[in-house]
Protein backbone atom coordinates (compact mmCIF):
# COMPACT_ATOMS: atom_id res chain seq x y z
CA UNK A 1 0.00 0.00 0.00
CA UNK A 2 1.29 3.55 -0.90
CA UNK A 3 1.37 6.79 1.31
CA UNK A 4 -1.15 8.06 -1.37
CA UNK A 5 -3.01 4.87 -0.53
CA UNK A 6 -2.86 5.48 3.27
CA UNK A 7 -3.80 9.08 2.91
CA UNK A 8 -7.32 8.23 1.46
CA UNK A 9 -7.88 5.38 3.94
CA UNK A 10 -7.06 8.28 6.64
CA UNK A 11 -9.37 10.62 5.00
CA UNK A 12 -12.13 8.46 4.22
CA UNK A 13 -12.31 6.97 7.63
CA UNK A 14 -12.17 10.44 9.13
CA UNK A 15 -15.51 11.57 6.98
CA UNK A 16 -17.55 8.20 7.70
CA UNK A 17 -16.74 9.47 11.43
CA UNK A 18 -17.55 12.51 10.83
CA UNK A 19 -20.80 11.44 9.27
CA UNK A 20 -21.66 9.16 12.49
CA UNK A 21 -21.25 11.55 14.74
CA UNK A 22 -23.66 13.82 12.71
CA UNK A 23 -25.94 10.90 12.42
CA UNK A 24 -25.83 10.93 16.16
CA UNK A 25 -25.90 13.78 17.24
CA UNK A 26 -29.10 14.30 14.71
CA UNK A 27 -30.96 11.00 16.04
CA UNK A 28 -29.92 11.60 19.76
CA UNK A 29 -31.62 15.34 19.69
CA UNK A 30 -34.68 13.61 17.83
CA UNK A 31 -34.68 10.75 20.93
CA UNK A 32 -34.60 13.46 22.92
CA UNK A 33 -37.22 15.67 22.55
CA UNK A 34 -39.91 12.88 21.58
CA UNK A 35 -38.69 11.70 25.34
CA UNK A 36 -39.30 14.81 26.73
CA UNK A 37 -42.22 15.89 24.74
CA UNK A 38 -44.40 12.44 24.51
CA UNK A 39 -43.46 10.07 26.83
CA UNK A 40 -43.36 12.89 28.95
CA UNK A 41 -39.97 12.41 30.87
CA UNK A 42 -38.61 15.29 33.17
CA UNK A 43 -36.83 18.39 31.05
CA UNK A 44 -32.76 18.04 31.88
CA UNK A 45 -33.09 22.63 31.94
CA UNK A 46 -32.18 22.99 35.62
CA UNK A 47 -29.49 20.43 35.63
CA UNK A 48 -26.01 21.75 36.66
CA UNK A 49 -22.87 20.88 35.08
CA UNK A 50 -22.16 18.36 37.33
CA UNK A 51 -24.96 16.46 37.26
CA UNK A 52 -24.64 17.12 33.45
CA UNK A 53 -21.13 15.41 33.57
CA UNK A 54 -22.24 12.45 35.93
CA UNK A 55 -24.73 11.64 33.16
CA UNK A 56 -22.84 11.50 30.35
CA UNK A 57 -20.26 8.98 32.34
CA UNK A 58 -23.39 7.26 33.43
CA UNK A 59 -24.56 6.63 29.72
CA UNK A 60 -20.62 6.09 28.96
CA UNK A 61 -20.41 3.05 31.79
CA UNK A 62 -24.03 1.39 30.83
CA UNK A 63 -22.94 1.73 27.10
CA UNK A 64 -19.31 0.14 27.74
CA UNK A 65 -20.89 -2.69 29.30
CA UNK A 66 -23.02 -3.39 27.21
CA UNK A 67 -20.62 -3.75 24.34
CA UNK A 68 -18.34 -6.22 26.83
CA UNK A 69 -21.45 -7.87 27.09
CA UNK A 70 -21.87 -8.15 23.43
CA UNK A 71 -18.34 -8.92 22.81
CA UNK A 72 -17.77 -11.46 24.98
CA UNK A 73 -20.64 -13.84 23.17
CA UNK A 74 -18.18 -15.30 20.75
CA UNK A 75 -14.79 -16.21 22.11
CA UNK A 76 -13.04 -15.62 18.93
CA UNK A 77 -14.13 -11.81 18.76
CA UNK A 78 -13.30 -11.79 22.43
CA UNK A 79 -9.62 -12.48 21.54
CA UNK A 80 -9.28 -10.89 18.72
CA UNK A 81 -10.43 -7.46 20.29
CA UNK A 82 -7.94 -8.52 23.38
CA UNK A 83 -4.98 -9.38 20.83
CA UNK A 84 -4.80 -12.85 22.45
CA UNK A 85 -3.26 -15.70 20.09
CA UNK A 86 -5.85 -18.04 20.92
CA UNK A 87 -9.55 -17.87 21.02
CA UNK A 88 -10.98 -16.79 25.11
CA UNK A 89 -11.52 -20.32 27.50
CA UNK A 90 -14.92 -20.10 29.28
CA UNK A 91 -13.46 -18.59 32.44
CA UNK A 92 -11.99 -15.38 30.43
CA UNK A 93 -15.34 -15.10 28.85
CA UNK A 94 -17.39 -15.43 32.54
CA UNK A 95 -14.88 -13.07 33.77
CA UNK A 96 -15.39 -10.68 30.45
CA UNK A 97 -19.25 -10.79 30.69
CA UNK A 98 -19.13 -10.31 35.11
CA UNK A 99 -17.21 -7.46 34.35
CA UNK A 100 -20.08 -6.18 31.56
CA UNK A 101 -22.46 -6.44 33.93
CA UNK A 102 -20.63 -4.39 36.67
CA UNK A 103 -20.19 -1.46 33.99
CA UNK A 104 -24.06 -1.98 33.06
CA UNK A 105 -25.26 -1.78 36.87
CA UNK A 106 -23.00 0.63 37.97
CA UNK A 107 -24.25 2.90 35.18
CA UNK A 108 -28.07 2.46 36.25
CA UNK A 109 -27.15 3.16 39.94
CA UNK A 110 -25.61 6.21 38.87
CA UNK A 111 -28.45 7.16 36.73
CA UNK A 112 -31.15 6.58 39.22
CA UNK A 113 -28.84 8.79 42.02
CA UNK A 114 -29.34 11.50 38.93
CA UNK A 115 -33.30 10.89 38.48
CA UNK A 116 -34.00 11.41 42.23
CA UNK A 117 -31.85 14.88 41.80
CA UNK A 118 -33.63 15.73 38.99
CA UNK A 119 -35.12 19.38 39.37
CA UNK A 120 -37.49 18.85 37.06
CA UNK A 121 -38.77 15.39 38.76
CA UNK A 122 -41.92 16.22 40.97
CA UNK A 123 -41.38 14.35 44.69
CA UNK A 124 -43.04 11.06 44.74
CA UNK A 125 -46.09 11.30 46.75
């Protein structure tokens, strides 16, 4: 492969980024406000910066594990994504999908801590 070669593959994989993140950022606004406005979920206006950053790790940790989770269903992909030589035994793969669901439920916890601060939450009656 040439530099010229390499220099497209850069490029192109740069604007298919690009794109997703357009994509995302497009569908995630649309999730959004169809949350907010129709199944009527609390408004995130009054939420401080901190809260603000504690939710996006919380999404980041429930997301993470849930692609552990989904990686560690075939062994092969498992070592592959790990750079092991051989394919995962069933106790790297337990361990692998334990660890998922640690990310996963530490990612809800931290999510319901943020619902019950919600300002825009009414108190529970």
């Amino acid at each position: 492969m040439t530099a010229l070669q390499k220099s497209a593959d850069t490029r192109f994989k740069l604007l298919k980024l690009a794109g997703f993140a357009v994509m995302g950022g497009i569908v995630g606004y649309g999730v959004g406000w169809l949350l907010v406005d129709y199944v009527e979920l609390p408004a995130l206006d009054g939420l401080g910066w901190s809260d603000a950053v504690a939710l996006i790790v919380a999404m980041m940790l429930a997301a993470g594990g849930l692609s552990v989770l989904a990686a560690s269903r075939n062994g092969r992909a498992l070592a592959a994504a790990t750079s092991a030589d051989a394919p995962a035994g069933p106790t790297e793969v337990r361990d692998m999908r334990l660890q998922g669901a640690v990310l996963v439920l530490s990612g809800l916890l931290l999510l319901r801590r943020l619902w019950r601060s919600c300002p825009a939450t009414p108190p529970p009656s």
